[in-house]
Protein backbone atom coordinates (compact mmCIF):
# COMPACT_ATOMS: atom_id res chain seq x y z
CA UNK A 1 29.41 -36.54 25.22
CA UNK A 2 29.49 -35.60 21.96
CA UNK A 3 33.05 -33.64 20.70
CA UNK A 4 33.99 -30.64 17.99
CA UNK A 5 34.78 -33.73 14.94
CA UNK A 6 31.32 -35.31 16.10
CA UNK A 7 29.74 -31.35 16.03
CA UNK A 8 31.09 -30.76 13.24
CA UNK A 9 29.96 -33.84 11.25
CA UNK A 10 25.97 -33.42 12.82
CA UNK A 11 26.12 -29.91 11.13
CA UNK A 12 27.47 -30.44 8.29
CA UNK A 13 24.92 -33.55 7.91
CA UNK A 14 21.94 -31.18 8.46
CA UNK A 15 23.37 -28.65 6.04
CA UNK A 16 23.40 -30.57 3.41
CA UNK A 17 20.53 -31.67 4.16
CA UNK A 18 18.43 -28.99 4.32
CA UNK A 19 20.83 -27.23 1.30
CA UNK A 20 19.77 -30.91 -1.20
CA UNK A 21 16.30 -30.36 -0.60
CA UNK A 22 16.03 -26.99 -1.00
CA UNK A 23 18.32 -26.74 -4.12
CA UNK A 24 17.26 -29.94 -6.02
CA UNK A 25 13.39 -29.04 -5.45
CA UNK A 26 11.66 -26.82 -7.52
CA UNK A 27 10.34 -24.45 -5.04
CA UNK A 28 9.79 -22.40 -7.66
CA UNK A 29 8.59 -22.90 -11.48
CA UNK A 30 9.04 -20.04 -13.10
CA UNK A 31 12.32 -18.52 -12.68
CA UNK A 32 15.81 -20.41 -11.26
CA UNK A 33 16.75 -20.04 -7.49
CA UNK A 34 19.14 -17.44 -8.22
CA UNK A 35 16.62 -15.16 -10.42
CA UNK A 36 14.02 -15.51 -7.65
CA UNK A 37 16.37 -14.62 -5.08
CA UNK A 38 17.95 -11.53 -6.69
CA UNK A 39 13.89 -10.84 -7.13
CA UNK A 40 13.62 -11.54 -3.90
CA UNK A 41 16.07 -9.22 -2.54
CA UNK A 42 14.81 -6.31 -4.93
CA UNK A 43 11.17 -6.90 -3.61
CA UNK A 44 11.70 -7.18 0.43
CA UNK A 45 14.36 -3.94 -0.53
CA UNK A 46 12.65 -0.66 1.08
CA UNK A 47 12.24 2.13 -1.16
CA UNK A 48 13.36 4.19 1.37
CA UNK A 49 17.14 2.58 1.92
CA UNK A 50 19.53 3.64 -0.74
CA UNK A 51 18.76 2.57 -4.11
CA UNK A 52 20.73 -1.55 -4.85
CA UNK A 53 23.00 -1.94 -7.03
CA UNK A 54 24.66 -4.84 -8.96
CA UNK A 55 27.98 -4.88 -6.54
CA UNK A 56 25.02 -5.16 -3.41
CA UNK A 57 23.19 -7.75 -5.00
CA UNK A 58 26.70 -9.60 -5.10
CA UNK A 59 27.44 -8.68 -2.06
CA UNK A 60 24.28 -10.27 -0.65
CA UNK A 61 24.02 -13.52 -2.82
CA UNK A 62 27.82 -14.10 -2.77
CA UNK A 63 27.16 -14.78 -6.55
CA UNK A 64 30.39 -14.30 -9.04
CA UNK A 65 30.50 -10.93 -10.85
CA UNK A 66 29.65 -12.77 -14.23
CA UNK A 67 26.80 -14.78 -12.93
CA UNK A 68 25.15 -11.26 -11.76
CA UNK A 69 25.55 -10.05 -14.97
CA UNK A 70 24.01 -12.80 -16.54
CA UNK A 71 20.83 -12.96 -14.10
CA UNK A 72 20.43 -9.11 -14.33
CA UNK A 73 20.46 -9.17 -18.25
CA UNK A 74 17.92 -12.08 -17.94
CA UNK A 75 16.35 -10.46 -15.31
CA UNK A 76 15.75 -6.98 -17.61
CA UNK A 77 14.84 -9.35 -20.99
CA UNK A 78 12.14 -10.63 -19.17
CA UNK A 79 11.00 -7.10 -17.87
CA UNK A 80 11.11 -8.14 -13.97
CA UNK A 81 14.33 -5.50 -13.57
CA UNK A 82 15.38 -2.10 -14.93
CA UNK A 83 18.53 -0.51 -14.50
CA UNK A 84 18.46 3.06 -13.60
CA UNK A 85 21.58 5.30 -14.14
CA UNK A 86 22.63 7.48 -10.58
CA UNK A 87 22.05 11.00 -11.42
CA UNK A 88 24.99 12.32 -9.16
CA UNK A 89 26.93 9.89 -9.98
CA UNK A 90 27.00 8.41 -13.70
CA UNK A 91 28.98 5.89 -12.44
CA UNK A 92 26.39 4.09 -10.29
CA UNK A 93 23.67 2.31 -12.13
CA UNK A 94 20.62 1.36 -9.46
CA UNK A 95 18.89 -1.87 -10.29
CA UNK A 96 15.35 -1.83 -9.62
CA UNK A 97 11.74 -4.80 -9.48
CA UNK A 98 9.67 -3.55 -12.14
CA UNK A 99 5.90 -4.06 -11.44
CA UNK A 100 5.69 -6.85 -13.92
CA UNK A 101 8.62 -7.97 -11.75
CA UNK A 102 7.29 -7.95 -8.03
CA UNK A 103 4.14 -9.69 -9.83
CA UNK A 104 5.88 -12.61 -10.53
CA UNK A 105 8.10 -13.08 -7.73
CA UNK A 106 4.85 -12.50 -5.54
CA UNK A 107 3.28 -15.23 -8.00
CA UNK A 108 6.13 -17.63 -7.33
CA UNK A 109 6.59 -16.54 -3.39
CA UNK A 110 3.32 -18.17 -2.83
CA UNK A 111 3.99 -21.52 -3.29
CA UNK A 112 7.19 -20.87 -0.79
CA UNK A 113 4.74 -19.65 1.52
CA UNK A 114 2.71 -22.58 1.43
CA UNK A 115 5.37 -24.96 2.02
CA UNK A 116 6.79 -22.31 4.82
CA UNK A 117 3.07 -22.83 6.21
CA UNK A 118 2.84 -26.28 6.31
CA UNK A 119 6.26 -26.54 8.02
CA UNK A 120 5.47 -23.67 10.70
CA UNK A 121 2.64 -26.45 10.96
CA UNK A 122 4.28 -29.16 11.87
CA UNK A 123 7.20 -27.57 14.15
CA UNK A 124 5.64 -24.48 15.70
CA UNK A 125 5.79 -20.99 15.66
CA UNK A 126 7.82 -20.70 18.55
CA UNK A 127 10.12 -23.34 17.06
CA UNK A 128 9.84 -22.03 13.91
CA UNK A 129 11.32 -18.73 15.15
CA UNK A 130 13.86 -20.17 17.59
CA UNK A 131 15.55 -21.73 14.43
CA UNK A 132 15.24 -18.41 12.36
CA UNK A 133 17.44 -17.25 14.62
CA UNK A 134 19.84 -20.11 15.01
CA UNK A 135 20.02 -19.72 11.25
CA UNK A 136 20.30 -15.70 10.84
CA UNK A 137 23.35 -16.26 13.56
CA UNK A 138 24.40 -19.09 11.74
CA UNK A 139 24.61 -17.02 8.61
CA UNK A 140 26.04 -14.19 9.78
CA UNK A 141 29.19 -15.90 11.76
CA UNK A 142 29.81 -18.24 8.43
CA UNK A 143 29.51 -14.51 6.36
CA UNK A 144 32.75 -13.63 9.10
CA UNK A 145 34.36 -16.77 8.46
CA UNK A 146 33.79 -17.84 4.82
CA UNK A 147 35.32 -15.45 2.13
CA UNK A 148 33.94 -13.68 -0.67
CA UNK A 149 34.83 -14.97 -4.09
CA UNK A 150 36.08 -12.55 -6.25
């Protein structure tokens, strides 16, 4: 029977893992992981929710303050991002995919998606989903347990 040290070790084995070849494989050529997951974000975002902003992007990405900054200024250079002032309240500032911007994460998002489609290939769709939400449970109890930097 296997115990909690053994658990433990099996996890953190797979995590890094998975977290190595994902991170030191260029899943996408373009942009850096970060800048295509901010894009990400942005793109999948619904018009309808309440506008992002910078402190929600952090939020999401667990990113430091400083390294948002960086990737939205980068982000806006490049013309993927603009950042649109709050009307009601100056304070706010609403950061938002520009066309040019959901054109080139959709550009680089294809390549994810064939690599997504070749391993939906190999393990299932039923699998596939079954581990989606392992992960999304996964995610969310670590998001409870690990905290925020500031």
């Amino acid at each position: 029977m296997i115990d909690r040290t053994q658990a433990s070790n099996l996890l953190l084995d797979a995590w890094l893992n998975l977290s190595s070849i994902l991170w030191n494989t260029r899943v996408v050529h373009s942009m850096t992981y970060n800048e295509a997951h901010i894009m990400g974000i942005l793109h999948n975002h619904s018009e309808e929710e309440s506008p992002l902003t910078a402190t929600d992007l952090i939020r999401r990405t667990r990113l430091l303050k400083s390294q948002m900054n960086k990737l939205l200024t980068t982000l806006e250079q490049s013309g993927f991002i603009t950042r649109i002032r709050a009307q009601a309240d100056k304070r706010m500032i609403y950061i938002r995919l520009t066309e040019a911007g959901a054109a080139a994460y959709r550009e680089e998002h294809r390549g994810v998606e064939d690599i997504l489609a070749k391993l939906i290939d190999r393990i299932g769709v039923e699998r596939a989903l079954a581990v989606s939400r392992e992960l999304t449970d996964i995610s969310s109890a670590l998001d409870d347990i690990v905290p925020a930097a500031k």
